[in-house]
PDB file of N, CA and C in Angstrom:
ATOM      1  N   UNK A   1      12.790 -11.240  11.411  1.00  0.00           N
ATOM      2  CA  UNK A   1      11.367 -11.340  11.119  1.00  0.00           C
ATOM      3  C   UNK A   1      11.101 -10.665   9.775  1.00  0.00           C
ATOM      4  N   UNK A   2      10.293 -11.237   9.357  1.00  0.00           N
ATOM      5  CA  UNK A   2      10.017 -10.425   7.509  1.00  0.00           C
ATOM      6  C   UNK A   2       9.371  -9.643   8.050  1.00  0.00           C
ATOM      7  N   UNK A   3       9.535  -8.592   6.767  1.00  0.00           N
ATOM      8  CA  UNK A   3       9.055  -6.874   6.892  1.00  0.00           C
ATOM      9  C   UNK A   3       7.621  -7.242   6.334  1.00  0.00           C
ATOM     10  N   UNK A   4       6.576  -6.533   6.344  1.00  0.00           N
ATOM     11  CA  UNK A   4       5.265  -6.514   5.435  1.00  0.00           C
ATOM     12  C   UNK A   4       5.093  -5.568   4.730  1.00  0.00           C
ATOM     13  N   UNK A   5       4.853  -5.370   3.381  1.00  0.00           N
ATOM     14  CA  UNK A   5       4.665  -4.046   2.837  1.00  0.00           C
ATOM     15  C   UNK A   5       3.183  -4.295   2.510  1.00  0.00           C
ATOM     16  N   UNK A   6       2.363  -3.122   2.110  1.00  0.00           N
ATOM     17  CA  UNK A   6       1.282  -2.588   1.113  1.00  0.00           C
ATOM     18  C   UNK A   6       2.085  -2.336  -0.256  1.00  0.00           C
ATOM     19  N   UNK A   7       1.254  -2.710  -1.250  1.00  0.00           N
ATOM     20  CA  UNK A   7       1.651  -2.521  -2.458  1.00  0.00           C
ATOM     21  C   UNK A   7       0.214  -1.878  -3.209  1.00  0.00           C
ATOM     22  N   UNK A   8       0.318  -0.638  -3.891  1.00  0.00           N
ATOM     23  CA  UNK A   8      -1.428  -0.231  -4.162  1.00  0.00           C
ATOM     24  C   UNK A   8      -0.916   0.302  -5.532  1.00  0.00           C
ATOM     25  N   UNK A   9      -1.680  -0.360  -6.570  1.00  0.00           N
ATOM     26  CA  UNK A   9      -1.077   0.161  -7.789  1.00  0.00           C
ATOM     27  C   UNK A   9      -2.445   1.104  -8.462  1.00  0.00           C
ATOM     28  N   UNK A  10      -2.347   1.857  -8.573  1.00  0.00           N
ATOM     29  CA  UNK A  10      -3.757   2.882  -9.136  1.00  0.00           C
ATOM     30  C   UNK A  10      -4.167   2.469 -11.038  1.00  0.00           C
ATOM     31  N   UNK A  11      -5.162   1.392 -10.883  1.00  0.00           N
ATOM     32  CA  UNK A  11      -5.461   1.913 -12.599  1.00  0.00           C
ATOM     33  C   UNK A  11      -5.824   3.209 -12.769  1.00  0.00           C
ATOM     34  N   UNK A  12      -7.316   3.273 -12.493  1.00  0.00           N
ATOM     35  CA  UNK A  12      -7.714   4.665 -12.513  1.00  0.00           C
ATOM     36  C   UNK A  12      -7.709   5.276 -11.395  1.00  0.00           C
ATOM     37  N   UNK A  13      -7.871   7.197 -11.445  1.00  0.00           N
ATOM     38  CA  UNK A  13      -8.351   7.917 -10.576  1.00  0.00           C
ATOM     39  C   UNK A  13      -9.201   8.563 -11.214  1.00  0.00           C
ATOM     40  N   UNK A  14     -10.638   8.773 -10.628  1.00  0.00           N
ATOM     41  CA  UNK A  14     -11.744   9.251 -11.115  1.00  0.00           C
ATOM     42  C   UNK A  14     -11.943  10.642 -10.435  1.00  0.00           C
ATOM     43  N   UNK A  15     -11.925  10.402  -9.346  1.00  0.00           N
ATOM     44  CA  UNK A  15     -12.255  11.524  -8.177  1.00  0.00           C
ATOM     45  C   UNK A  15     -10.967  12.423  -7.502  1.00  0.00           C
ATOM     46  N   UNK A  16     -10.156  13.002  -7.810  1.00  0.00           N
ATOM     47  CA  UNK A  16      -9.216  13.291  -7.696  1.00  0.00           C
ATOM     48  C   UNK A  16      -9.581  13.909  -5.876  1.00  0.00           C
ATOM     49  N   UNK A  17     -10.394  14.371  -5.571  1.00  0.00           N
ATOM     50  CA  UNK A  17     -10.644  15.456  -4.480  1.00  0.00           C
ATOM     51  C   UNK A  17     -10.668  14.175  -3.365  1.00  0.00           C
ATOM     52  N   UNK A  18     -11.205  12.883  -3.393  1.00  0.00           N
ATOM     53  CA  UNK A  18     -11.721  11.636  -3.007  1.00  0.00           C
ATOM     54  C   UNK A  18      -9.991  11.389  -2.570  1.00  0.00           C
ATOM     55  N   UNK A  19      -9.255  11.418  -3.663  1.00  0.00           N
ATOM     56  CA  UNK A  19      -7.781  10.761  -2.998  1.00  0.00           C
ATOM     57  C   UNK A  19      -7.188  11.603  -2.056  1.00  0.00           C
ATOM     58  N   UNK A  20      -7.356  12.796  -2.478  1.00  0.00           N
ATOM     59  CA  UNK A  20      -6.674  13.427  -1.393  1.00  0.00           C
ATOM     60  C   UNK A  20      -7.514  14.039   0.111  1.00  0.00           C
ATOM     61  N   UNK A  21      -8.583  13.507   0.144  1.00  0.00           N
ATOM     62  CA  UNK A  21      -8.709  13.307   1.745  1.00  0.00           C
ATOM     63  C   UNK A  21      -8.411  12.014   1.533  1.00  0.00           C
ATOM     64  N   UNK A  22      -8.581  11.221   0.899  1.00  0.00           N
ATOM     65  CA  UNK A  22      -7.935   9.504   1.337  1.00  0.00           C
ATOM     66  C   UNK A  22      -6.231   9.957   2.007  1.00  0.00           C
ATOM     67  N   UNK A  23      -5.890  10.391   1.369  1.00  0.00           N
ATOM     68  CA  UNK A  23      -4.046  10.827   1.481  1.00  0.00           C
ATOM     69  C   UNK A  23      -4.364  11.316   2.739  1.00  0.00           C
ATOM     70  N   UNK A  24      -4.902  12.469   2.694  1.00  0.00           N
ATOM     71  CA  UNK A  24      -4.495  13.288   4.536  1.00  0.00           C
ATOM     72  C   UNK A  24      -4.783  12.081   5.939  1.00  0.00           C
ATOM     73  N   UNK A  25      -5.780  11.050   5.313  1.00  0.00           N
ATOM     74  CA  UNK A  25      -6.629  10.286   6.491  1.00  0.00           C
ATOM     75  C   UNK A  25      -5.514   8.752   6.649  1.00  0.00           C
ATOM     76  N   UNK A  26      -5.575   8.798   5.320  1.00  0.00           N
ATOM     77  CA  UNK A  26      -4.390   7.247   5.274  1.00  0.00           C
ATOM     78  C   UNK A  26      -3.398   7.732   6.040  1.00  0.00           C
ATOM     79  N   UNK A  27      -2.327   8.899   5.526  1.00  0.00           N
ATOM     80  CA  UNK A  27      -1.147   8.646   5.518  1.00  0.00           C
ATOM     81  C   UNK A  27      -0.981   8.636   7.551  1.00  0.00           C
ATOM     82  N   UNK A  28      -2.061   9.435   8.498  1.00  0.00           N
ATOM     83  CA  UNK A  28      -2.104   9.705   9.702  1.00  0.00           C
ATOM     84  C   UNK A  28      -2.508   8.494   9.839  1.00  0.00           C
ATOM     85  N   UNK A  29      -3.240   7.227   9.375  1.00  0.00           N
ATOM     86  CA  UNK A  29      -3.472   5.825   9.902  1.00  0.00           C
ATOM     87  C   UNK A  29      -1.867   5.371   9.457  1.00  0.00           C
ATOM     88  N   UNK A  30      -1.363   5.713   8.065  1.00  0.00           N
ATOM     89  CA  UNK A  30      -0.386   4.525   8.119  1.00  0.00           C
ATOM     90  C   UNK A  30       0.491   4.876   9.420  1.00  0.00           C
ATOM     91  N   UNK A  31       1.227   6.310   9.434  1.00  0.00           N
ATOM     92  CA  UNK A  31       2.280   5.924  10.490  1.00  0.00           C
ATOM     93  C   UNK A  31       1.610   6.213  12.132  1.00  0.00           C
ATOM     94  N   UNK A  32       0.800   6.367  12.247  1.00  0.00           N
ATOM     95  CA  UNK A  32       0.500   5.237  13.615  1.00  0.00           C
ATOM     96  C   UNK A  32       0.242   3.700  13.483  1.00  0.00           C
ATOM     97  N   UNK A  33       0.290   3.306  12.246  1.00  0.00           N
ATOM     98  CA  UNK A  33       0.430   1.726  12.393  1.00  0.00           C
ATOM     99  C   UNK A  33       1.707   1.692  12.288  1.00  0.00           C
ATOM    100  N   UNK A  34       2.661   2.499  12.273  1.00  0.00           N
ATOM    101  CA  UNK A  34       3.902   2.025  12.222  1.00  0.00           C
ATOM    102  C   UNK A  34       4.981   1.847  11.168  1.00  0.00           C
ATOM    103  N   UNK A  35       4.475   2.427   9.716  1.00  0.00           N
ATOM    104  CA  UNK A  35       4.654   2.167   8.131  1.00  0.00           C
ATOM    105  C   UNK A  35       5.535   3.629   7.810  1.00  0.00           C
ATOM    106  N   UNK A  36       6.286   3.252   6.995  1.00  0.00           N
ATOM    107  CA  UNK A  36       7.370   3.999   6.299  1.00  0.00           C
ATOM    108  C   UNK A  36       6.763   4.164   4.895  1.00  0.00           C
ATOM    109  N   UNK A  37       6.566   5.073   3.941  1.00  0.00           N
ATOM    110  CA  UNK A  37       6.234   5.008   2.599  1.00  0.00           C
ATOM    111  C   UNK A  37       7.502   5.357   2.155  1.00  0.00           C
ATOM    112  N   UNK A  38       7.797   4.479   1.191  1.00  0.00           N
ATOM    113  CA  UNK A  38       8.924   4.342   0.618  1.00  0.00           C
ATOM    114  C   UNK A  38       8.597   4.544  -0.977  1.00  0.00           C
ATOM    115  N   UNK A  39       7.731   4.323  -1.673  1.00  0.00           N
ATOM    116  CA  UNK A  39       7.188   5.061  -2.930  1.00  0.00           C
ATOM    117  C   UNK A  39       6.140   5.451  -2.859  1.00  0.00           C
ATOM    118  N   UNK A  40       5.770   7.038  -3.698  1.00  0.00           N
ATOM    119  CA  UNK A  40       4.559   7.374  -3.621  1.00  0.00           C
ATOM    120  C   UNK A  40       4.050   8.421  -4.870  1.00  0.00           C
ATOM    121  N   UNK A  41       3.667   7.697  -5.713  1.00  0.00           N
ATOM    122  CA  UNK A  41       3.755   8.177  -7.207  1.00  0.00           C
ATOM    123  C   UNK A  41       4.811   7.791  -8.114  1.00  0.00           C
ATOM    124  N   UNK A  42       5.588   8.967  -8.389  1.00  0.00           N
ATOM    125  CA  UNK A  42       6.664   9.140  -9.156  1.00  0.00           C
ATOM    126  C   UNK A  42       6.662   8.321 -10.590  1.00  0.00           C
ATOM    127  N   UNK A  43       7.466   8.313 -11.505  1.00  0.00           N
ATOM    128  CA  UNK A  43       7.668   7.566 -12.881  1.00  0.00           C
ATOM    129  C   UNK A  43       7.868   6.393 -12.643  1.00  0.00           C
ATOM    130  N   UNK A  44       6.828   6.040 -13.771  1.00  0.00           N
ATOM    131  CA  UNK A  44       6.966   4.277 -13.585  1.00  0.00           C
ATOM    132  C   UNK A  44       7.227   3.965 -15.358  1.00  0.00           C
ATOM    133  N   UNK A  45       8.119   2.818 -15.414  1.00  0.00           N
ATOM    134  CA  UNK A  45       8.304   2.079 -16.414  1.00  0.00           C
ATOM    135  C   UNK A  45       7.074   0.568 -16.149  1.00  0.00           C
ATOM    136  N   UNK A  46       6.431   0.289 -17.161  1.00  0.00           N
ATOM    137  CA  UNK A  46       5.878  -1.037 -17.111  1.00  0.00           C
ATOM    138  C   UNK A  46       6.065  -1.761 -17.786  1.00  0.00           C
ATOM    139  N   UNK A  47       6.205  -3.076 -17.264  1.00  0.00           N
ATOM    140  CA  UNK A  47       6.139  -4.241 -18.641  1.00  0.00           C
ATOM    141  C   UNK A  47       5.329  -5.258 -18.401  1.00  0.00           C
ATOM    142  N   UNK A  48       5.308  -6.054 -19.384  1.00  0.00           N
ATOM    143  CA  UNK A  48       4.438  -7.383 -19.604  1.00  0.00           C
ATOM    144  C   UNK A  48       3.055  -6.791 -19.126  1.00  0.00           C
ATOM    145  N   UNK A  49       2.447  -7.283 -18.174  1.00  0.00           N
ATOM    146  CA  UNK A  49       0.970  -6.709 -17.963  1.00  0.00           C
ATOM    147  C   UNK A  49       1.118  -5.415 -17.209  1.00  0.00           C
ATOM    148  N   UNK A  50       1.862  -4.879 -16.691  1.00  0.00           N
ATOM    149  CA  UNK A  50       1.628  -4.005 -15.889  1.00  0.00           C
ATOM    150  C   UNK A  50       1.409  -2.382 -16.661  1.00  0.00           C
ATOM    151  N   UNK A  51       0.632  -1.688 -15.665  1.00  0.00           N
ATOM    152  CA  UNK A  51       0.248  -0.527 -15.818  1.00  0.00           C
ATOM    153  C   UNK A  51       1.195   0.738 -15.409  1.00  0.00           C
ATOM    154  N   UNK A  52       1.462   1.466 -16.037  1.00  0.00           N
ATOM    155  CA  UNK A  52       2.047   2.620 -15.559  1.00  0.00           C
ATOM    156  C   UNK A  52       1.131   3.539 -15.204  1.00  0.00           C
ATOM    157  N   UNK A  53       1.074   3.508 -13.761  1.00  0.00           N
ATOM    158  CA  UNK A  53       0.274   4.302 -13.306  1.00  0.00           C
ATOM    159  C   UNK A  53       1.101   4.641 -11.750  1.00  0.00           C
ATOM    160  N   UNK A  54       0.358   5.581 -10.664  1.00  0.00           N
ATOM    161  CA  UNK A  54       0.649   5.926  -9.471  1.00  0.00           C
ATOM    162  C   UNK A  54       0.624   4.442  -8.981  1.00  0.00           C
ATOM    163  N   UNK A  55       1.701   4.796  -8.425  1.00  0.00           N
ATOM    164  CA  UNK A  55       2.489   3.080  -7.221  1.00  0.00           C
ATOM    165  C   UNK A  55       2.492   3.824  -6.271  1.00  0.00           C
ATOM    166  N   UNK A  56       2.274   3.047  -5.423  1.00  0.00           N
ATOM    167  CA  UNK A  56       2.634   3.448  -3.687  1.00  0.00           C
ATOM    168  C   UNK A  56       3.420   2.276  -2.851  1.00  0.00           C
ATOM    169  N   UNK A  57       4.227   2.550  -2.261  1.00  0.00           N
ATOM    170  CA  UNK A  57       4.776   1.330  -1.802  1.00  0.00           C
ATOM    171  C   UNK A  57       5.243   1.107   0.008  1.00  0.00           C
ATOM    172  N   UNK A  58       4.778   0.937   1.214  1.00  0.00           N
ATOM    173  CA  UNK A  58       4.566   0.878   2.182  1.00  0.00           C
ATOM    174  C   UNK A  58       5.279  -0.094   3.159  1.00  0.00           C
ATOM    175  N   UNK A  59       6.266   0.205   3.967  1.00  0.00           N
ATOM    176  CA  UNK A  59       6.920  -0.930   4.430  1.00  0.00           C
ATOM    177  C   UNK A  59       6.738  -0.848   5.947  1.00  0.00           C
ATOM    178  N   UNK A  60       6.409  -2.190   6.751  1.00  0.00           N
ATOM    179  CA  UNK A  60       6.024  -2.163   8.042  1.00  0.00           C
ATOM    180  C   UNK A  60       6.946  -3.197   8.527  1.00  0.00           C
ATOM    181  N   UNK A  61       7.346  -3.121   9.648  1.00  0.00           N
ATOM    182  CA  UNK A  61       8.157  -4.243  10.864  1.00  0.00           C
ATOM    183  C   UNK A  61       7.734  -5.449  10.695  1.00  0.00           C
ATOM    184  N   UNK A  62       6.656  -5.675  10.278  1.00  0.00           N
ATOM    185  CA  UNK A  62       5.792  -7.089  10.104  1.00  0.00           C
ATOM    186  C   UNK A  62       4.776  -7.049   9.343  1.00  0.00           C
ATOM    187  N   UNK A  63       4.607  -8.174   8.157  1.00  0.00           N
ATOM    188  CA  UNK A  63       3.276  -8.253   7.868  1.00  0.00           C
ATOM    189  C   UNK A  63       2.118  -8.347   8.818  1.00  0.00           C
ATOM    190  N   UNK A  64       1.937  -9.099   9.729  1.00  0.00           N
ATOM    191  CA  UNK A  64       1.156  -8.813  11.089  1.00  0.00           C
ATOM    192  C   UNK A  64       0.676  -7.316  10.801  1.00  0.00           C
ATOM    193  N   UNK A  65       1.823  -6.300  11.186  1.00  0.00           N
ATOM    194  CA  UNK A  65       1.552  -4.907  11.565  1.00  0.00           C
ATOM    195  C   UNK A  65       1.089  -4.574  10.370  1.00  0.00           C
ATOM    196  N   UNK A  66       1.194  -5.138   8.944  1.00  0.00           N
ATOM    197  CA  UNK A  66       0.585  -4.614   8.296  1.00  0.00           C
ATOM    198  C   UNK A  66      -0.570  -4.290   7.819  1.00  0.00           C
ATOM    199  N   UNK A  67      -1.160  -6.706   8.159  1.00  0.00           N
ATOM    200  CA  UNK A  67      -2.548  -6.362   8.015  1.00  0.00           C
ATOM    201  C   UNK A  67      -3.248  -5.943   9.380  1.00  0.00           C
ATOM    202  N   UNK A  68      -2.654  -5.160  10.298  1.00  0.00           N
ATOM    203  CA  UNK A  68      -3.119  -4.492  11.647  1.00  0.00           C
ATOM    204  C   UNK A  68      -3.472  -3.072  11.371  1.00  0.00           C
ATOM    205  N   UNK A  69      -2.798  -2.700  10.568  1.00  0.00           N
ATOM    206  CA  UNK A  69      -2.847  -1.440  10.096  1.00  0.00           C
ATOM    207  C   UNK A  69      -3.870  -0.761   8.853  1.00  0.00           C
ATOM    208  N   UNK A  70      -4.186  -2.092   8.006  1.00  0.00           N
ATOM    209  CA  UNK A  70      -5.248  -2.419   6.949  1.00  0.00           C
ATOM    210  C   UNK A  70      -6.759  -2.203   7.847  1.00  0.00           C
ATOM    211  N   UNK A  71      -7.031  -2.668   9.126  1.00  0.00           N
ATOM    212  CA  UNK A  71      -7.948  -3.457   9.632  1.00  0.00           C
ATOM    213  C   UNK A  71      -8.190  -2.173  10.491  1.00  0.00           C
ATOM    214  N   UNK A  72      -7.412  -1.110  10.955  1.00  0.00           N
ATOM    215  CA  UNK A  72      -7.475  -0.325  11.990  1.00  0.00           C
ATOM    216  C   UNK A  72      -8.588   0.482  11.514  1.00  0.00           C
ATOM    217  N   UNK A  73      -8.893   1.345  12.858  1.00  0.00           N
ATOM    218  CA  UNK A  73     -10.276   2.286  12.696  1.00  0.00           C
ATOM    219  C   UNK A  73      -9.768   3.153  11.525  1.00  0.00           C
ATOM    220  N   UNK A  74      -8.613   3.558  11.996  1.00  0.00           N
ATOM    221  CA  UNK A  74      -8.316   5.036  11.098  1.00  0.00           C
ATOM    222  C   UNK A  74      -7.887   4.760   9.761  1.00  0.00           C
ATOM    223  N   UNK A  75      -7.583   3.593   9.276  1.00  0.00           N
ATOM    224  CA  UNK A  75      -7.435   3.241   7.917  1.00  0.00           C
ATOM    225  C   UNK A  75      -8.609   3.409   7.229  1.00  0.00           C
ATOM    226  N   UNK A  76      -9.940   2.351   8.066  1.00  0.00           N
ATOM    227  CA  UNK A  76     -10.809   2.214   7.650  1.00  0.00           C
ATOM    228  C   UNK A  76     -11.753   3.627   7.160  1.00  0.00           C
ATOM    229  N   UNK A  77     -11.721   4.705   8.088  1.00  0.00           N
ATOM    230  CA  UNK A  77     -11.821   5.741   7.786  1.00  0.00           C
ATOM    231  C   UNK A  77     -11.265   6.779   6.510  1.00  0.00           C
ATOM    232  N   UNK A  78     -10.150   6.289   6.558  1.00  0.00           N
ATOM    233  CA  UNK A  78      -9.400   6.582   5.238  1.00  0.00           C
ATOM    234  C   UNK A  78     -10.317   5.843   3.710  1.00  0.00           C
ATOM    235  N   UNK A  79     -10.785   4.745   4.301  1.00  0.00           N
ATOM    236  CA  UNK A  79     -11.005   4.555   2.923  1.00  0.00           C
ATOM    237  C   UNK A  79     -12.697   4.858   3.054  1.00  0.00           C
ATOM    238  N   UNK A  80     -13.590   5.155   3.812  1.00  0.00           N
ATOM    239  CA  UNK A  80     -14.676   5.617   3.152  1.00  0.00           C
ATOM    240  C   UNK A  80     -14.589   6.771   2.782  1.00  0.00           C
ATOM    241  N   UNK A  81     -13.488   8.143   2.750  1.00  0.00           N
ATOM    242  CA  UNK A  81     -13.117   9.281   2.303  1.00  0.00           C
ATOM    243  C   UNK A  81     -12.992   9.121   0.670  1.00  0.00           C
ATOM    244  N   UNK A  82     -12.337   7.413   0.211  1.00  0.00           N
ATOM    245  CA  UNK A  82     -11.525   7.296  -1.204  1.00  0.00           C
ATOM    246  C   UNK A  82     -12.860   7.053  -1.574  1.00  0.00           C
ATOM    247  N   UNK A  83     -13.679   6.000  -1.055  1.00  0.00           N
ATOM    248  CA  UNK A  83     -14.933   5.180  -1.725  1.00  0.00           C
ATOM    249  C   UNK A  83     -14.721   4.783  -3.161  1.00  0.00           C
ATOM    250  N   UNK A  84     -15.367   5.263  -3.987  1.00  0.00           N
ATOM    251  CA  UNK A  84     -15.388   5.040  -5.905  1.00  0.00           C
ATOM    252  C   UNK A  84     -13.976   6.104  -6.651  1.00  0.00           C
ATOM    253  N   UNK A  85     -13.614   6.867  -5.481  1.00  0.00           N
ATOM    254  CA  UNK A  85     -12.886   7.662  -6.151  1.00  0.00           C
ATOM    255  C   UNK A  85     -11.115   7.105  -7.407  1.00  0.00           C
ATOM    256  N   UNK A  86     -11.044   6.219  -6.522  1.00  0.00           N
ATOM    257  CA  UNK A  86     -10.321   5.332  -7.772  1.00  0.00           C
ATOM    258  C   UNK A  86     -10.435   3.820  -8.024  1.00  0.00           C
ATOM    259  N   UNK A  87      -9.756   3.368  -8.959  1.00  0.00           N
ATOM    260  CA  UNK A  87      -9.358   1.943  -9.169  1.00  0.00           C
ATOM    261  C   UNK A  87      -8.156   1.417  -8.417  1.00  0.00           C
ATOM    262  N   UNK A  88      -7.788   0.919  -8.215  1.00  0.00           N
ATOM    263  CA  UNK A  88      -6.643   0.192  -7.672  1.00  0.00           C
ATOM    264  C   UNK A  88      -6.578  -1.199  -7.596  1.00  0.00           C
ATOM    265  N   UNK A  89      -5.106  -1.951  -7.487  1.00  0.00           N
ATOM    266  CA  UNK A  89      -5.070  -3.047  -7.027  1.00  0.00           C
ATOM    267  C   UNK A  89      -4.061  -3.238  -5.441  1.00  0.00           C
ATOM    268  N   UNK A  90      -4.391  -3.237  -4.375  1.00  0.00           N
ATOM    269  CA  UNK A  90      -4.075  -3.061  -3.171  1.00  0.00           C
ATOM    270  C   UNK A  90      -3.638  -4.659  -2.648  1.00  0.00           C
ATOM    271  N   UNK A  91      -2.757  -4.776  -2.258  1.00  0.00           N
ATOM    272  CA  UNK A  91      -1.930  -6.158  -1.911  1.00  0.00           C
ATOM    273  C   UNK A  91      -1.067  -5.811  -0.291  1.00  0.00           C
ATOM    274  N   UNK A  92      -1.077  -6.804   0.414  1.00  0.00           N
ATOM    275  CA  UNK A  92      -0.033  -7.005   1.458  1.00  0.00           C
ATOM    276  C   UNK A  92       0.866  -8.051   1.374  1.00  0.00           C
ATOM    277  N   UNK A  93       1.978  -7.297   1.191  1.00  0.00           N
ATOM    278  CA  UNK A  93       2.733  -8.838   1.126  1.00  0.00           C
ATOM    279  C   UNK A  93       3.964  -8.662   1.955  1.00  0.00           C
ATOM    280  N   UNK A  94       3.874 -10.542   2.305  1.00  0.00           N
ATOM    281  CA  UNK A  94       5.518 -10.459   3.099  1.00  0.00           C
ATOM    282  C   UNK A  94       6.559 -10.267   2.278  1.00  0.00           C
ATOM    283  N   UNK A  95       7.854  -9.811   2.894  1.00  0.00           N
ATOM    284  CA  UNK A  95       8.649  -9.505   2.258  1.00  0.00           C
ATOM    285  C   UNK A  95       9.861  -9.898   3.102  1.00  0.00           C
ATOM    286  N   UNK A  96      10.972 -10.888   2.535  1.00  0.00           N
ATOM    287  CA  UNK A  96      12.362 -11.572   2.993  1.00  0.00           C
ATOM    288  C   UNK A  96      13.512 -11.300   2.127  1.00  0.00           C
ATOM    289  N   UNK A  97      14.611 -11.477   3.082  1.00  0.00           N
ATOM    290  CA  UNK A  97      15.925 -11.077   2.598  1.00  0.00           C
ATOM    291  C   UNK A  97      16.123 -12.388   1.858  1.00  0.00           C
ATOM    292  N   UNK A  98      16.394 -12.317   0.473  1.00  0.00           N
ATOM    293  CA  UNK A  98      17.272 -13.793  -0.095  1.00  0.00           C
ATOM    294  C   UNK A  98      17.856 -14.863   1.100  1.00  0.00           C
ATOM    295  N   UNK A  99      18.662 -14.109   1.830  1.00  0.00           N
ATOM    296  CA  UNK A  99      19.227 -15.395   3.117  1.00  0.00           C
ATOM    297  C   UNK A  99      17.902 -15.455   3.567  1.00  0.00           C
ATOM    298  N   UNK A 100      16.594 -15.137   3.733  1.00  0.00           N
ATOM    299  CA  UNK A 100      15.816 -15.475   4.707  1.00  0.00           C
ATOM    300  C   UNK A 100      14.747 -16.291   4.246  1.00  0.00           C
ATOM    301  N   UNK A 101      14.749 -16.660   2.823  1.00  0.00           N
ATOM    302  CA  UNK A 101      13.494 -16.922   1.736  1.00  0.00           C
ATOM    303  C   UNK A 101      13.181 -18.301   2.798  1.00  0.00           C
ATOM    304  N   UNK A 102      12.063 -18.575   2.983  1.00  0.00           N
ATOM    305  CA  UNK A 102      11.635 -20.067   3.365  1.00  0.00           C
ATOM    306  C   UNK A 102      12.237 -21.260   2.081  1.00  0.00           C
ATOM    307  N   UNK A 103      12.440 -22.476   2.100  1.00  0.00           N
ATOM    308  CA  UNK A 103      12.916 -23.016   1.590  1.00  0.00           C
ATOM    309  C   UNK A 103      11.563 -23.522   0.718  1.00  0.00           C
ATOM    310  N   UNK A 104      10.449 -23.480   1.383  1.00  0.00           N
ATOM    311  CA  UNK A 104       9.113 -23.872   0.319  1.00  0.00           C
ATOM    312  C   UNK A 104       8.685 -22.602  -0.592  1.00  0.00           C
ATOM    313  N   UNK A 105       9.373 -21.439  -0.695  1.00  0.00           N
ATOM    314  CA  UNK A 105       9.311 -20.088  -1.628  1.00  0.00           C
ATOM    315  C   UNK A 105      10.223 -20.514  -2.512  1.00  0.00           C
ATOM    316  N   UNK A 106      11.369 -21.651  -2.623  1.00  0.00           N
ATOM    317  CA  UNK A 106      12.468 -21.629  -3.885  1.00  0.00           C
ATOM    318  C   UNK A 106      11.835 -21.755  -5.157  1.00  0.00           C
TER     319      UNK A 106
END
């Protein structure tokens, strides 16, 4: 079964105090939905359009569980803590092993 990740790339952070109750409230929604954070900050190289900024990168058993975990009370809670406090671009996506690509993804 494909894995689902969150992918949240930060343009800006405005509110610094805003992310980090987002952080204490998210990170207790992500792993009761079940999510591994596998990046969270650290140095980024960018190219072509992309921004070097804070990446976060989130991997779940299923996209299902992922957007289950997007949708949950305690996420949702998480994010009226962030509100305006940053920019971001926030994505769920499936994610397959090369042997597993659907043949309409070639």
């Amino acid at each position: 079964m494909p894995k689902g990740y969150w992918v949240s790339v930060y343009r800006t952070i405005s509110d610094p105090e805003k992310l980090a109750a987002y952080n204490k409230l998210a990170r207790r929604a992500v792993e009761a939905g079940g999510g591994r954070t596998f990046v969270l900050g650290g140095r980024v190289v960018a190219h072509d359009a992309g921004i070097a900024e804070r990446t976060v990168l989130i991997e779940f058993d299923s996209f299902e569980q992922a957007v289950a975990a997007r949708e949950s009370a305690a996420y949702q809670e998480a994010l009226v803590a962030l509100s305006d406090g940053v920019e971001r671009d926030f994505r769920i996506v499936e994610g397959h092993r090369l042997t597993e690509v659907p043949s309409d993804l070639h």
